[in-house]
PDB file of N, CA and C in Angstrom:
ATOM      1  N   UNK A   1     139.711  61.669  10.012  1.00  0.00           N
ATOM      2  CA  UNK A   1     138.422  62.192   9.569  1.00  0.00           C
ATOM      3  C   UNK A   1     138.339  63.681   9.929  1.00  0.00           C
ATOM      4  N   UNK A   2     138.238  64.482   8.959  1.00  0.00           N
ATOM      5  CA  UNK A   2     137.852  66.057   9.334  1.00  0.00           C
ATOM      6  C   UNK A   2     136.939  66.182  10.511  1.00  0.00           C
ATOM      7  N   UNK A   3     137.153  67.016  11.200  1.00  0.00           N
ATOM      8  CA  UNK A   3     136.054  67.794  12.206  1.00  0.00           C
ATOM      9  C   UNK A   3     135.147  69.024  11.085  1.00  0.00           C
ATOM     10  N   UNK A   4     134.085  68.380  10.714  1.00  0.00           N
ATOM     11  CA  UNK A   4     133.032  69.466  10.446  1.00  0.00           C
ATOM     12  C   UNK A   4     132.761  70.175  11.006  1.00  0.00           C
ATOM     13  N   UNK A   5     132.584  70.879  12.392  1.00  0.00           N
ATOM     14  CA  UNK A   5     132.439  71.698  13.259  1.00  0.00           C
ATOM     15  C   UNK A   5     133.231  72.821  13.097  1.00  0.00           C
ATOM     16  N   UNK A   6     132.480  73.955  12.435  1.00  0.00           N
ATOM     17  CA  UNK A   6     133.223  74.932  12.356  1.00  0.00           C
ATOM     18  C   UNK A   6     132.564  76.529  12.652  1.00  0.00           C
ATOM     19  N   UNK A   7     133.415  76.737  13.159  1.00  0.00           N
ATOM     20  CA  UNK A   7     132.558  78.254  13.608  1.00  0.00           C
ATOM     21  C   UNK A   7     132.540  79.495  12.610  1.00  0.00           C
ATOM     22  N   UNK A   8     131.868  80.147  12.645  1.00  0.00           N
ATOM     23  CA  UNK A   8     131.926  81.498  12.237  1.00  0.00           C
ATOM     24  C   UNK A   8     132.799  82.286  12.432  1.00  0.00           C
ATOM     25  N   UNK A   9     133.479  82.283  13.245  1.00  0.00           N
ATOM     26  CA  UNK A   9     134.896  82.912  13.241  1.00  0.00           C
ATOM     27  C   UNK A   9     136.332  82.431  12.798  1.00  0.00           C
ATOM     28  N   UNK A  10     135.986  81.122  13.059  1.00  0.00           N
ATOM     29  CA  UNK A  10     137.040  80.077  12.036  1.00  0.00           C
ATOM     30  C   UNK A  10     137.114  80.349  10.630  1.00  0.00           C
ATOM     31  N   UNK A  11     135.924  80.135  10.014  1.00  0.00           N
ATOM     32  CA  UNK A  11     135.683  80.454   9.113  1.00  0.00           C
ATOM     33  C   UNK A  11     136.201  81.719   8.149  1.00  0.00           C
ATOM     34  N   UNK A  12     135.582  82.848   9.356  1.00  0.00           N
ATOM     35  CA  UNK A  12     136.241  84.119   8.714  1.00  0.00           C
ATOM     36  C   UNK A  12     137.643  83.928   8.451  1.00  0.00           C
ATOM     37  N   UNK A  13     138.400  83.356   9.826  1.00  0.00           N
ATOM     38  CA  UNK A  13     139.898  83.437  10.032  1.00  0.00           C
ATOM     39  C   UNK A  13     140.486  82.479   8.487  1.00  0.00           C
ATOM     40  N   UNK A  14     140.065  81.744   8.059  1.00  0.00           N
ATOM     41  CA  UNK A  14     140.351  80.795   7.057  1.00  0.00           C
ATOM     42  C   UNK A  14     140.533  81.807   6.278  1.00  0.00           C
ATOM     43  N   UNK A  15     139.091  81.849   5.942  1.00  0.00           N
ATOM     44  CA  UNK A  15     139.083  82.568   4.406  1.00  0.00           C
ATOM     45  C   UNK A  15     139.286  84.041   4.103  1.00  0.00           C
ATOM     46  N   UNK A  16     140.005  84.841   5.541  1.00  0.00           N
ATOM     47  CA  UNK A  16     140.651  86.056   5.661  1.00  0.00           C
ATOM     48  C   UNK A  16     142.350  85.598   5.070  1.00  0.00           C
ATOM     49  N   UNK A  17     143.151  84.285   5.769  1.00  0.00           N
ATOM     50  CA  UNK A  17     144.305  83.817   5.371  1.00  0.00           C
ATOM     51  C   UNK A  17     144.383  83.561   3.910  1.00  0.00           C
ATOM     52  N   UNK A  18     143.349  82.671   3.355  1.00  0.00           N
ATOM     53  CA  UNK A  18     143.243  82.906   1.696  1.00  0.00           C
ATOM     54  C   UNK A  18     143.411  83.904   1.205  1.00  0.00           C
ATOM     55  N   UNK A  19     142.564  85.322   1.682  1.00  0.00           N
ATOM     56  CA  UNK A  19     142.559  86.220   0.995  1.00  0.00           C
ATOM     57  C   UNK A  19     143.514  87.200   0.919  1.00  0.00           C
ATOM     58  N   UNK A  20     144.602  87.224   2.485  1.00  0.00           N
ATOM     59  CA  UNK A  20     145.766  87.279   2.595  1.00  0.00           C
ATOM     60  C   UNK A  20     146.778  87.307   1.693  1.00  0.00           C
ATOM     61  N   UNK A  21     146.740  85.986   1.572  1.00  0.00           N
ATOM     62  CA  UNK A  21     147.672  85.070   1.038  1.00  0.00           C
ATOM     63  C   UNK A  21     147.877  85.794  -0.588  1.00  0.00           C
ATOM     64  N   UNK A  22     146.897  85.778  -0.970  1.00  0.00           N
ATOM     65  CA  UNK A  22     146.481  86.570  -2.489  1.00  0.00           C
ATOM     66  C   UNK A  22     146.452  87.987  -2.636  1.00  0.00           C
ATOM     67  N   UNK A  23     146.314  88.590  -1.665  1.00  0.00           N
ATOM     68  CA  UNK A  23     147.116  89.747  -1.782  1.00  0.00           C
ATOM     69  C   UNK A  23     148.622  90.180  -1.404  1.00  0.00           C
ATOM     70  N   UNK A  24     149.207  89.184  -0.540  1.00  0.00           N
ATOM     71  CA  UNK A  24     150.968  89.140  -0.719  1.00  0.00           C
ATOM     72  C   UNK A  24     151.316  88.652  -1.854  1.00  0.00           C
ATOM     73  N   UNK A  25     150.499  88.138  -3.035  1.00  0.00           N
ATOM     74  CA  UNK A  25     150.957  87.205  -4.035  1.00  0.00           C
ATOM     75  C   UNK A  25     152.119  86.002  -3.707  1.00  0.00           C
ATOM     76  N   UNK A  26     151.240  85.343  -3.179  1.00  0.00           N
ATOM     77  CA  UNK A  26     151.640  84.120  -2.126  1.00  0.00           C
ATOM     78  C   UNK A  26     151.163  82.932  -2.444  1.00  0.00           C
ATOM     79  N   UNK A  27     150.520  82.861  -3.354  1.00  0.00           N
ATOM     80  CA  UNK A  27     150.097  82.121  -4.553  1.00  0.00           C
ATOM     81  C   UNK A  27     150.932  80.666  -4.492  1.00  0.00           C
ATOM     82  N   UNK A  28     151.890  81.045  -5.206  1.00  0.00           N
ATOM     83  CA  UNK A  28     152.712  80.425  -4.953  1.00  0.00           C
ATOM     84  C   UNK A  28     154.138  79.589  -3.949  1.00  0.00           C
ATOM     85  N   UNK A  29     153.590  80.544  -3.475  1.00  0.00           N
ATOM     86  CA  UNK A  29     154.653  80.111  -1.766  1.00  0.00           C
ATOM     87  C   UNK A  29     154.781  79.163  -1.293  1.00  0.00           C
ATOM     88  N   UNK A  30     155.459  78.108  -0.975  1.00  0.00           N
ATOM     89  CA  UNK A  30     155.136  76.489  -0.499  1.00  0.00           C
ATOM     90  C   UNK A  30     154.353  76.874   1.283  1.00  0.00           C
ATOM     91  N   UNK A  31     153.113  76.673   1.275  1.00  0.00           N
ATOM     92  CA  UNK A  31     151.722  76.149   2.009  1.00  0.00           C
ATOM     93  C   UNK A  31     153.166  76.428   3.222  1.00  0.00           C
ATOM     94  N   UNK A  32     153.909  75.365   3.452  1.00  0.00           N
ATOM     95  CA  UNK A  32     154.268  75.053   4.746  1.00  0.00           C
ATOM     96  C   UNK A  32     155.084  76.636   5.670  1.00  0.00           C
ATOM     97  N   UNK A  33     155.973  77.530   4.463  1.00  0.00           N
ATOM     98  CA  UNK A  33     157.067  78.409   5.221  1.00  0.00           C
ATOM     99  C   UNK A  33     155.822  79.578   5.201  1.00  0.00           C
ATOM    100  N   UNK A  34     154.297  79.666   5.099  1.00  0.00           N
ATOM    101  CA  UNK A  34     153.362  80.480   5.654  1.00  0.00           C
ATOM    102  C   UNK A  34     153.517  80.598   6.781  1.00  0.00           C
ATOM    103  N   UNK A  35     153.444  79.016   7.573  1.00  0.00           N
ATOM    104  CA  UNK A  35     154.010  78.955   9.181  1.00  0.00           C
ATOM    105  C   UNK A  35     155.248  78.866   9.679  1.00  0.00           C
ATOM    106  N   UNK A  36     155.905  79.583   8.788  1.00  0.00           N
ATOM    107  CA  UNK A  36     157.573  79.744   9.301  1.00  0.00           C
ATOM    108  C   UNK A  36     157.418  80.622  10.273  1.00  0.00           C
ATOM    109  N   UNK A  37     158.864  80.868  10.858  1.00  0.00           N
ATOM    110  CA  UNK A  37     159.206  82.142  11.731  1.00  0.00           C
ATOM    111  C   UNK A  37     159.397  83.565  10.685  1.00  0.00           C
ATOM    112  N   UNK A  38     158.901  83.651   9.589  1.00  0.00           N
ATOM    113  CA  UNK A  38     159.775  84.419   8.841  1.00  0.00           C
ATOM    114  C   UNK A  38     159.150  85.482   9.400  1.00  0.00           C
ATOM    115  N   UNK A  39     160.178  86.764   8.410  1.00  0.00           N
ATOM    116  CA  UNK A  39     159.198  88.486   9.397  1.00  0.00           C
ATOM    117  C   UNK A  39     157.905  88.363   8.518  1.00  0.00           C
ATOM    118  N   UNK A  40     156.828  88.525   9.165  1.00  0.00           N
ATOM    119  CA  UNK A  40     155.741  89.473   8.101  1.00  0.00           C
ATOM    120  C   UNK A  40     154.759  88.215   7.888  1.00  0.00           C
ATOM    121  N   UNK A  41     154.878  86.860   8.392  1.00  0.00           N
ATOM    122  CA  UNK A  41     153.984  85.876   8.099  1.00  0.00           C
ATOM    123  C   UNK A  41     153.397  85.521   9.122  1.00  0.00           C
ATOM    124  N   UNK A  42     153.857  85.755  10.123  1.00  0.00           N
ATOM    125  CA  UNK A  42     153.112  86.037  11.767  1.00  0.00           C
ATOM    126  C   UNK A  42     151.790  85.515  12.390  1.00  0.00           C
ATOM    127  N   UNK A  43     151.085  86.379  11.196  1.00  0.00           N
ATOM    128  CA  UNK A  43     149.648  86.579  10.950  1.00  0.00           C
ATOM    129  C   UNK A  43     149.249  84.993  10.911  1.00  0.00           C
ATOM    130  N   UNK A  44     149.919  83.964   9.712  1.00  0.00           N
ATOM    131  CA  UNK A  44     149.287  82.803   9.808  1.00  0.00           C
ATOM    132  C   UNK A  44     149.231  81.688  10.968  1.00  0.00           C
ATOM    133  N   UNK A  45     150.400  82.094  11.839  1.00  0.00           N
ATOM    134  CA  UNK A  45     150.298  80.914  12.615  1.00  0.00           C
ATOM    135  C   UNK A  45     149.861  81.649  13.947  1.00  0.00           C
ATOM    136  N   UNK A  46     149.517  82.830  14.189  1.00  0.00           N
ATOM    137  CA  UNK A  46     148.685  83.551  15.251  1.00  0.00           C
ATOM    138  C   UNK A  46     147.281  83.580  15.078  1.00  0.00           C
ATOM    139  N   UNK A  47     146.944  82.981  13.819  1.00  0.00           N
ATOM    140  CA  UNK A  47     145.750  82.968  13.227  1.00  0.00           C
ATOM    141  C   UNK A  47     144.828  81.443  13.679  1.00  0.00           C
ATOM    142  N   UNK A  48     145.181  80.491  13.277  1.00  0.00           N
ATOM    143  CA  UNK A  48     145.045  78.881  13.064  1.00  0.00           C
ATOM    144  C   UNK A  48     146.707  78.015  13.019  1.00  0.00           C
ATOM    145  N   UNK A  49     146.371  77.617  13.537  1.00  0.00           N
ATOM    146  CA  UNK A  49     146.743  76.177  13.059  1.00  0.00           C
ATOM    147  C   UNK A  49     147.377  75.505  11.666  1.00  0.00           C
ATOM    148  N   UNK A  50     148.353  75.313  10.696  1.00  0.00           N
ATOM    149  CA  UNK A  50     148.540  74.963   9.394  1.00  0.00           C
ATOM    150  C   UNK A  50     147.947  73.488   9.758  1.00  0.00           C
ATOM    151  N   UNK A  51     147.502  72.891  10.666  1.00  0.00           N
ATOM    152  CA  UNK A  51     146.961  71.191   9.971  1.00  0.00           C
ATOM    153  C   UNK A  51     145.395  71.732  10.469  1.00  0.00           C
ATOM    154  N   UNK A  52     145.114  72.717  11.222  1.00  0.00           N
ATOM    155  CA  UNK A  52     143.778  73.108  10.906  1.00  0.00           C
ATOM    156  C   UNK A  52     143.028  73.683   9.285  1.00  0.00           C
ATOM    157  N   UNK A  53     144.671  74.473   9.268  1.00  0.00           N
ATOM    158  CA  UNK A  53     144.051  75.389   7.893  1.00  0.00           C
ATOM    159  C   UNK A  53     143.735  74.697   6.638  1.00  0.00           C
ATOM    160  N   UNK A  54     144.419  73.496   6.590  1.00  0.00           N
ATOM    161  CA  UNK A  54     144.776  72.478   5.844  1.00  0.00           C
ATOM    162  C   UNK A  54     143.575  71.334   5.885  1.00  0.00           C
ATOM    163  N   UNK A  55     142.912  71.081   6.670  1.00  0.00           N
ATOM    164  CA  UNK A  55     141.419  70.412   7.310  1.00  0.00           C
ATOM    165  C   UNK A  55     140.572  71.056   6.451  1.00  0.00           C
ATOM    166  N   UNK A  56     140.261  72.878   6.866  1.00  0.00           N
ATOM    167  CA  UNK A  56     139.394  73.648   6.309  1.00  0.00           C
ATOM    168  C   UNK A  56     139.701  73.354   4.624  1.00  0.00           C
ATOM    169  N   UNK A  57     141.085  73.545   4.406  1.00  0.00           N
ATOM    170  CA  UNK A  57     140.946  73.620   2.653  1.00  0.00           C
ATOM    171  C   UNK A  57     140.312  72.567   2.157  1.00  0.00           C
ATOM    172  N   UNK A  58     140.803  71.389   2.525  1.00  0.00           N
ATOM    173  CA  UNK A  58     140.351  69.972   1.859  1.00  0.00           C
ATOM    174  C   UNK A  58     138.591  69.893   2.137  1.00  0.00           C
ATOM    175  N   UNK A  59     138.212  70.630   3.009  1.00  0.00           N
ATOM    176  CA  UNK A  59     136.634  70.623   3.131  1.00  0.00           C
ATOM    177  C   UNK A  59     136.089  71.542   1.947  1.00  0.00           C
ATOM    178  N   UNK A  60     136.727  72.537   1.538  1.00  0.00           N
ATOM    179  CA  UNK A  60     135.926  73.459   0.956  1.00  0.00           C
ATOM    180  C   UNK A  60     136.584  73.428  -0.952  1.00  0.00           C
ATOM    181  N   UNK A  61     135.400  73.789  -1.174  1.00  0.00           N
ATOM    182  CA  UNK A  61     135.848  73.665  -2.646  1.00  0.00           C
ATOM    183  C   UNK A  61     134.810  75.409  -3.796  1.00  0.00           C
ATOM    184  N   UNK A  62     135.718  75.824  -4.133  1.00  0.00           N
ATOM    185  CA  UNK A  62     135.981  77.118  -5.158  1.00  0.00           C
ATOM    186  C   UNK A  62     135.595  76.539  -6.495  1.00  0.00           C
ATOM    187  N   UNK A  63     134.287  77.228  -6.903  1.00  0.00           N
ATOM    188  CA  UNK A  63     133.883  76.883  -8.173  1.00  0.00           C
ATOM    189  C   UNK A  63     134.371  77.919  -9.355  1.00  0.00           C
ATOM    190  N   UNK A  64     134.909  76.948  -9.957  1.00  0.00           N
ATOM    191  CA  UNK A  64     135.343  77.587 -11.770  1.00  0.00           C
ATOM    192  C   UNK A  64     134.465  77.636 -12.591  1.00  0.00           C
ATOM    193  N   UNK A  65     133.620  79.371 -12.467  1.00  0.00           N
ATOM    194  CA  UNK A  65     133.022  79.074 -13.058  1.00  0.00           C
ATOM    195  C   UNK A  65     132.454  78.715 -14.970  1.00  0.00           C
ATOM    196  N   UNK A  66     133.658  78.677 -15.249  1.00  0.00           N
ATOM    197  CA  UNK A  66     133.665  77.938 -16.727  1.00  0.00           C
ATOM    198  C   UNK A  66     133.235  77.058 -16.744  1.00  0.00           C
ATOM    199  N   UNK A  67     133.751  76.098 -15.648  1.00  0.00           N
ATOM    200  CA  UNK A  67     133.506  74.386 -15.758  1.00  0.00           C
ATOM    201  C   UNK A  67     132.147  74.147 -15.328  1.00  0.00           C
ATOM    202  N   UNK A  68     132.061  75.189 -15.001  1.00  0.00           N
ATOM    203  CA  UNK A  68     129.905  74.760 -13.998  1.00  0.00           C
ATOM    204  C   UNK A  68     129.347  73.966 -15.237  1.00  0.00           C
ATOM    205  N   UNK A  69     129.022  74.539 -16.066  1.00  0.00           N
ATOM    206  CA  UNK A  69     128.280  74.065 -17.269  1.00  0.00           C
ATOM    207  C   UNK A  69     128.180  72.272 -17.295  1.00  0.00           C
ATOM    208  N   UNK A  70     130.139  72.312 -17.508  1.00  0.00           N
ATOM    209  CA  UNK A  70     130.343  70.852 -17.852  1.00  0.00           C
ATOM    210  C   UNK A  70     129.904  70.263 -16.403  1.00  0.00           C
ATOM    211  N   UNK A  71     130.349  70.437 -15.000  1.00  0.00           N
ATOM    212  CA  UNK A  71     129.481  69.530 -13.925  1.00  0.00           C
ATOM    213  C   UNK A  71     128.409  69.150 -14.048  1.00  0.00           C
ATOM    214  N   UNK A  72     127.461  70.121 -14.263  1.00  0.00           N
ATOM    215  CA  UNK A  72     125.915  69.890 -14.401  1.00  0.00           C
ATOM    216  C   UNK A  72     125.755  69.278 -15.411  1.00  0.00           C
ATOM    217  N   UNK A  73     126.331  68.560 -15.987  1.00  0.00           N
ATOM    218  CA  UNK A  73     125.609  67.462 -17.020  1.00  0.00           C
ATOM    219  C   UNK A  73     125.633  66.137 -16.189  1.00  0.00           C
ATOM    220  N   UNK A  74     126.536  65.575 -15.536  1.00  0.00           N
ATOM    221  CA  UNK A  74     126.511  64.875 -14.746  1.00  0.00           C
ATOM    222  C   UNK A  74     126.720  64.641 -13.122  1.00  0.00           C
ATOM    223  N   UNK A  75     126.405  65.909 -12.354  1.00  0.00           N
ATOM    224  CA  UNK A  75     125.987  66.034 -11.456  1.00  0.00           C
ATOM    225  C   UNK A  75     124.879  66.889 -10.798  1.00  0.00           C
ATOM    226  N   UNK A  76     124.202  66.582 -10.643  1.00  0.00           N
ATOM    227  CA  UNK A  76     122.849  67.370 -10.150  1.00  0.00           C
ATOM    228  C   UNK A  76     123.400  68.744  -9.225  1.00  0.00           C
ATOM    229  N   UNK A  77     124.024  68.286  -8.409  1.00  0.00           N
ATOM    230  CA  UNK A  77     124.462  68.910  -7.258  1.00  0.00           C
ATOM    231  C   UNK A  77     125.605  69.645  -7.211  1.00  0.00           C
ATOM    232  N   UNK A  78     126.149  69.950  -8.626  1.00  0.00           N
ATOM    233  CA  UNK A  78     127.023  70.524  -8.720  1.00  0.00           C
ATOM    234  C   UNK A  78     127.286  72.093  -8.390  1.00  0.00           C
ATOM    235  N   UNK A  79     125.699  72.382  -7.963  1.00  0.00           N
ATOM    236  CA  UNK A  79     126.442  73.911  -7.537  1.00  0.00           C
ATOM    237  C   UNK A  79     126.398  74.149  -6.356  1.00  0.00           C
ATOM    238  N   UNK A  80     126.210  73.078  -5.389  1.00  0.00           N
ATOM    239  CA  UNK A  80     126.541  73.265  -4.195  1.00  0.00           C
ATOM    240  C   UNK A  80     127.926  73.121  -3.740  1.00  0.00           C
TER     241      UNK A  80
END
């Protein structure tokens, strides 16, 4: 079960590694050699945790916003 408990600095640290990540164009990179030893990736595992970072992702969800339209026909709550 996820730990919901998350701080404000966690937080930042998360979604600073996302934003990271997308500016190395890392996009594509397999998730796991982020937390390699490699040179220059450092940052992620001095940062969090990969089964923390991995907790945070599966909690949070990035709206497309094309698809909003189609949610809200059958979910109320779709823009939360």
């Amino acid at each position: 079960m996820p730990d919901w408990d998350v701080s404000i600095d966690e937080l930042r640290a998360f979604l600073g590694l996302m934003y990271l990540r997308g500016v190395l164009h890392l996009k594509n990179f397999e998730e796991d050699r982020l937390w390699s030893k490699l040179p220059g990736l450092e940052c992620f595992s001095l940062t969090i945790s990969r089964n923390r970072y991995r907790e945070l992702k599966s909690m949070l969800r990035f709206d497309k916003k094309s698809k909003r339209s189609q949610r809200l026909v059958d979910k109320k709550f779709a823009l939360m």
